[in-house]
Protein backbone atom coordinates (compact mmCIF):
# COMPACT_ATOMS: atom_id res chain seq x y z
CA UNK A 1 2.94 -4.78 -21.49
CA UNK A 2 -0.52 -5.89 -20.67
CA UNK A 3 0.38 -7.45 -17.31
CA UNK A 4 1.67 -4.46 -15.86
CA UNK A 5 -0.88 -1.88 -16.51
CA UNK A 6 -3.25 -4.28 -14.93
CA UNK A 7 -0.74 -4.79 -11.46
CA UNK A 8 -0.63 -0.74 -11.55
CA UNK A 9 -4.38 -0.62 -12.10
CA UNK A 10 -5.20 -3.31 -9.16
CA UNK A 11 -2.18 -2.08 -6.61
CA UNK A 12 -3.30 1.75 -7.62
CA UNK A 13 -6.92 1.21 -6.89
CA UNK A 14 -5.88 -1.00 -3.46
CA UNK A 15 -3.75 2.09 -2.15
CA UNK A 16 -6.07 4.54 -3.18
CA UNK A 17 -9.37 2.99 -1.41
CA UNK A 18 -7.18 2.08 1.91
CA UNK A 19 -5.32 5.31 2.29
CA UNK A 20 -8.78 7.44 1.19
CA UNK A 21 -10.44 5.08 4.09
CA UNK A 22 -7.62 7.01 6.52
CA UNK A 23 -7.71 10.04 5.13
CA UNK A 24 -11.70 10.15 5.50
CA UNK A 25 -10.98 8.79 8.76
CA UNK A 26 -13.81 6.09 8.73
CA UNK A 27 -14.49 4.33 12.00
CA UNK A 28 -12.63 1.15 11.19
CA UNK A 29 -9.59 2.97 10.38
CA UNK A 30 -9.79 4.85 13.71
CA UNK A 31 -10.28 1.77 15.25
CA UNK A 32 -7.55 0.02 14.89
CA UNK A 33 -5.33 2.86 14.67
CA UNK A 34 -6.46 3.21 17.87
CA UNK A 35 -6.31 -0.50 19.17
CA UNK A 36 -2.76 -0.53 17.80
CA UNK A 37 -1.98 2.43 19.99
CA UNK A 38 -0.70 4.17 17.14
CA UNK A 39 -1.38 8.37 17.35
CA UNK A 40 -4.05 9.82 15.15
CA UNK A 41 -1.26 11.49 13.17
CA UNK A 42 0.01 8.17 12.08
CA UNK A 43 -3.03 7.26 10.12
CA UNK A 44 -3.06 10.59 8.46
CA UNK A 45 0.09 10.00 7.22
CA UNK A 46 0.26 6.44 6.44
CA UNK A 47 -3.46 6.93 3.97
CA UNK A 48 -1.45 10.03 2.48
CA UNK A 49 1.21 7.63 1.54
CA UNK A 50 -0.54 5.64 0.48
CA UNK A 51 -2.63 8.17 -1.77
CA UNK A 52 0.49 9.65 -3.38
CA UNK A 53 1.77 6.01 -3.78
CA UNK A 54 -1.33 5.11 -5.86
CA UNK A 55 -1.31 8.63 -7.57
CA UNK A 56 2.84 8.07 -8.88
CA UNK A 57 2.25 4.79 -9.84
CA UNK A 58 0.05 6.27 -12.79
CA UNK A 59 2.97 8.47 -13.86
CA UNK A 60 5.77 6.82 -15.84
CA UNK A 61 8.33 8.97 -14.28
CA UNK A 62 6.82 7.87 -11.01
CA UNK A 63 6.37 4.09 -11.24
CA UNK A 64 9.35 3.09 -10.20
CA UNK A 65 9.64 5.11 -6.79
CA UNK A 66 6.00 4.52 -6.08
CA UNK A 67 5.98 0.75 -6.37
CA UNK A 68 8.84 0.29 -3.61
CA UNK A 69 7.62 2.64 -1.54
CA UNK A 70 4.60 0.76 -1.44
CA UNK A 71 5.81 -2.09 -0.61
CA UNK A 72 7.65 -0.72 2.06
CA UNK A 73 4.69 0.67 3.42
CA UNK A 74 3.16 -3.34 3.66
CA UNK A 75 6.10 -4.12 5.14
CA UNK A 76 4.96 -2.15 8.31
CA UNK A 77 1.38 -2.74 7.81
CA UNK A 78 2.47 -6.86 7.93
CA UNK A 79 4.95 -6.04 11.55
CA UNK A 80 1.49 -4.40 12.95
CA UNK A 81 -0.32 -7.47 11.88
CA UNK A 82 2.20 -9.68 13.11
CA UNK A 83 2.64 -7.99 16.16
CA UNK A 84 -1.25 -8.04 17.19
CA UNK A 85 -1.82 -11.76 16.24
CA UNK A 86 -3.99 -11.01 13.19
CA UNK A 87 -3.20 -13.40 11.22
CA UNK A 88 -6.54 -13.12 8.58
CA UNK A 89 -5.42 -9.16 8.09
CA UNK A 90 -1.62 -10.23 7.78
CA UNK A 91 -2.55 -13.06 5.20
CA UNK A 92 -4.51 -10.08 2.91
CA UNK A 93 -1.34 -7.31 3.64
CA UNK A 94 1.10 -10.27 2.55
CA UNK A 95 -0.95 -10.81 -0.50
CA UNK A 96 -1.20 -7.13 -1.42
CA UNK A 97 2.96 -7.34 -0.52
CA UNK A 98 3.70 -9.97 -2.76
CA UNK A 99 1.41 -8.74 -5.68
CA UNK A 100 3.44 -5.18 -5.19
CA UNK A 101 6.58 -6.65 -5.06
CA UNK A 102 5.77 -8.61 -8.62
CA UNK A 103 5.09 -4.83 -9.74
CA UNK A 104 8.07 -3.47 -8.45
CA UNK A 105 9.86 -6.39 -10.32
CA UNK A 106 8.54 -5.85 -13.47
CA UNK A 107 8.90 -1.98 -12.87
CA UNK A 108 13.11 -2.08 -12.29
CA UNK A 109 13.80 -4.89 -14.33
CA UNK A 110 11.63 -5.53 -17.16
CA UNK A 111 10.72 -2.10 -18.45
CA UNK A 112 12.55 -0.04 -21.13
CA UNK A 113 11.67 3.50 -20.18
């Protein structure tokens, strides 16, 4: 259906660019990796979830691993937020939550393959 090749095209394309920003290392991911007193490691690994999250959700077989793990991934990226008092950062991660959840919806309950 229309609908969900657009959610995987706007949730792949959000994971991609965030975890690539980690992976790269850019100074505002280090930042508040840092801030968050979260080791270097951490960061590496969370932007290669992310990465591999984006990458399955463009294979069928994939989809419908990818999308929960995804959103599992938010659910930690929200607790940080949460847990740091930024609310502006938690109020984009809820909306990228929500929008992922939707996909995983539509992934496990609508589909046919």
């Amino acid at each position: 259906m229309w609908l969900d090749k657009i959610l995987l095209g706007i949730v792949g394309l959000i994971f991609l660019l965030s975890g690539g920003a980690k992976l790269a290392g850019l100074d505002f991911e280090l930042a508040a990796f840092e801030r968050w007193g979260y080791p270097l490691w951490f960061m590496y690994l969370t932007g290669g979830l992310e990465v591999v999250g984006a990458a399955g959700l463009m294979h069928n077989k994939l989809q419908k691993l990818a999308a929960p793990g995804l959103a599992l991934l938010m659910v930690g990226a929200m607790a940080t937020h949460i847990k740091f008092g930024e609310w502006p950062a938690l109020a984009v991660a809820g909306v990228i939550f929500l929008v992922t959840c939707v996909l995983c919806y539509r992934l496990l309950t609508l589909s046919k393959h």
